[in-house]
Protein backbone atom coordinates (compact mmCIF):
# COMPACT_ATOMS: atom_id res chain seq x y z
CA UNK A 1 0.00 0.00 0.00
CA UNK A 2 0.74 3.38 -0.32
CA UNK A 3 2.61 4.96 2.36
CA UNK A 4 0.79 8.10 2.20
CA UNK A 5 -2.66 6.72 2.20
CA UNK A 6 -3.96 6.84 5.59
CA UNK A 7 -6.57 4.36 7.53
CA UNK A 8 -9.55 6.23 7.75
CA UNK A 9 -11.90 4.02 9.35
CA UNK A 10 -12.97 3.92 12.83
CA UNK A 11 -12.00 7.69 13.79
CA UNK A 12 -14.06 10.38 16.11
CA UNK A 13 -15.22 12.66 13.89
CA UNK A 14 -15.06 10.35 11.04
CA UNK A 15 -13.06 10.75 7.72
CA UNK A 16 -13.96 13.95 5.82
CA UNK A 17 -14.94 14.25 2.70
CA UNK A 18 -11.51 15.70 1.61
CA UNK A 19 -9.74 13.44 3.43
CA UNK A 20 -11.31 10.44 1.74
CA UNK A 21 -10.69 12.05 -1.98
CA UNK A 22 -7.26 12.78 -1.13
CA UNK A 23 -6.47 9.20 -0.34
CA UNK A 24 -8.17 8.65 -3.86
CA UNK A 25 -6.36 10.80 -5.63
CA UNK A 26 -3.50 9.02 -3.97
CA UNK A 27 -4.56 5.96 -4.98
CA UNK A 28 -4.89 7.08 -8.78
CA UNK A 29 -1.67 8.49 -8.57
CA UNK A 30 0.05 5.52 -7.39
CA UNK A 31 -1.46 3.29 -10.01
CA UNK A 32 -1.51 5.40 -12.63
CA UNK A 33 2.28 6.61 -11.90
CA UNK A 34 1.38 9.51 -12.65
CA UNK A 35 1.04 12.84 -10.40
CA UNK A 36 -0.22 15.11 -13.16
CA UNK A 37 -1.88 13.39 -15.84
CA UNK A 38 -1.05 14.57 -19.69
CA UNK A 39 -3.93 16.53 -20.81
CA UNK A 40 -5.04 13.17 -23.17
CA UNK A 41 -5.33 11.09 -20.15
CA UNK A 42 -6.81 13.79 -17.84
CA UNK A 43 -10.07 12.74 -17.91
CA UNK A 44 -10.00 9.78 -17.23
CA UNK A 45 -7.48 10.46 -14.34
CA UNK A 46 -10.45 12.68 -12.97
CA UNK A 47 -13.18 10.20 -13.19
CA UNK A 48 -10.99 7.03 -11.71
CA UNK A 49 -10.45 9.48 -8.37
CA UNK A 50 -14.24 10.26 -8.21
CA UNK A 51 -14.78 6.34 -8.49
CA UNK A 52 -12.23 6.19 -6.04
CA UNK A 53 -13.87 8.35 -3.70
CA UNK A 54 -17.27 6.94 -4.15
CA UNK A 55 -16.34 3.19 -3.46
CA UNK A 56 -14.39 4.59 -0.37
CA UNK A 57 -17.17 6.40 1.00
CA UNK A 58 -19.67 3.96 0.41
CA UNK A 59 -16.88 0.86 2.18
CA UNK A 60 -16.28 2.85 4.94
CA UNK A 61 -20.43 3.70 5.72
CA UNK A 62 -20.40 -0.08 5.30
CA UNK A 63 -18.00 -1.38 7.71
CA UNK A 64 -18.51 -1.68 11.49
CA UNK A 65 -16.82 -2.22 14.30
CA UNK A 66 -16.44 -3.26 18.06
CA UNK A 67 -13.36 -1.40 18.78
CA UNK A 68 -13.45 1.88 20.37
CA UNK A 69 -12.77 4.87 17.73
CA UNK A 70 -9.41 6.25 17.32
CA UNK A 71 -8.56 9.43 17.97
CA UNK A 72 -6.19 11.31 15.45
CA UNK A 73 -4.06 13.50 17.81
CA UNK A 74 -2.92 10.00 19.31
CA UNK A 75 -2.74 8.09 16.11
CA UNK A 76 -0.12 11.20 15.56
CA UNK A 77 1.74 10.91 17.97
CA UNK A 78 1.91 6.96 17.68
CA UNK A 79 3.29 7.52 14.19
CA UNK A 80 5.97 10.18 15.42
CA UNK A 81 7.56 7.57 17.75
CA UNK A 82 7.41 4.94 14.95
CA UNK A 83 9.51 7.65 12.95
CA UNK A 84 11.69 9.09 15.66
CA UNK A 85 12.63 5.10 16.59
CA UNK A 86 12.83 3.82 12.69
CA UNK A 87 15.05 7.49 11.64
CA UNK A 88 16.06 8.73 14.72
CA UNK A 89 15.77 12.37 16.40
CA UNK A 90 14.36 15.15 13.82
CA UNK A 91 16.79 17.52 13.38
CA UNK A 92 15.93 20.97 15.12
CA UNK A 93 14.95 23.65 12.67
CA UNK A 94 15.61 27.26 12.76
C-alpha cells in the first residue's frame, strides 16, 4: 500500500470528505504513476479518483466495528515515535 494513504476508518469525527478524496487521488496516482496526468489522459485520471472516492465512502459507511474509535491526535503521535525510533531524532529547525 501506499505509504501516504492513511486508515480512515474507525476515527471520532469520522473521515472527511476531503480526506477520503485525497487518499483517492493518492490511490490514482500511485497506479496510474502519474502525479499530473497529460492533458489526453486527464479525464479519465479525474473520473478514476471520483470512483475512487465513491467506493471509499460507500466501504467505509459499510464497515462496522467493536473497537473503540481512534482518535487522530494520538494516532499522531503513535506515528511520530514509529519515525523518531525507525530514523532517529528530527533535526531541530531554525
Amino acid at each position: 500500500m501506499c505509504r501516504n494513504i492513511r486508515v480512515l476508518h474507525n476515527f471520532e469525527p469520522p473521515a472527511t470528505a476531503d480526506e477520503i478524496e485525497a487518499a483517492a487521488l493518492q490511490y490514482v496516482r500511485k497506479v496510474s504513476g502519474a502525479t499530473r496526468p497529460s492533458a489526453a489522459n486527464e479525464e479519465a485520471f479525474d473520473e478514476a479518483v471520483r470512483a475512487v472516492t465513491a467506493a471509499t465512502r460507500t466501504l467505509l459507511e459499510s464497515l462496522v466495528t467493536k473497537a473503540p474509535s481512534r482518535d487522530r491526535e494520538v494516532e499522531a503521535a503513535k506515528a511520530k515515535a514509529r519515525a523518531a525510533e525507525r530514523y532517529g531524532p528530527r533535526p531541530a529547525t531554525a
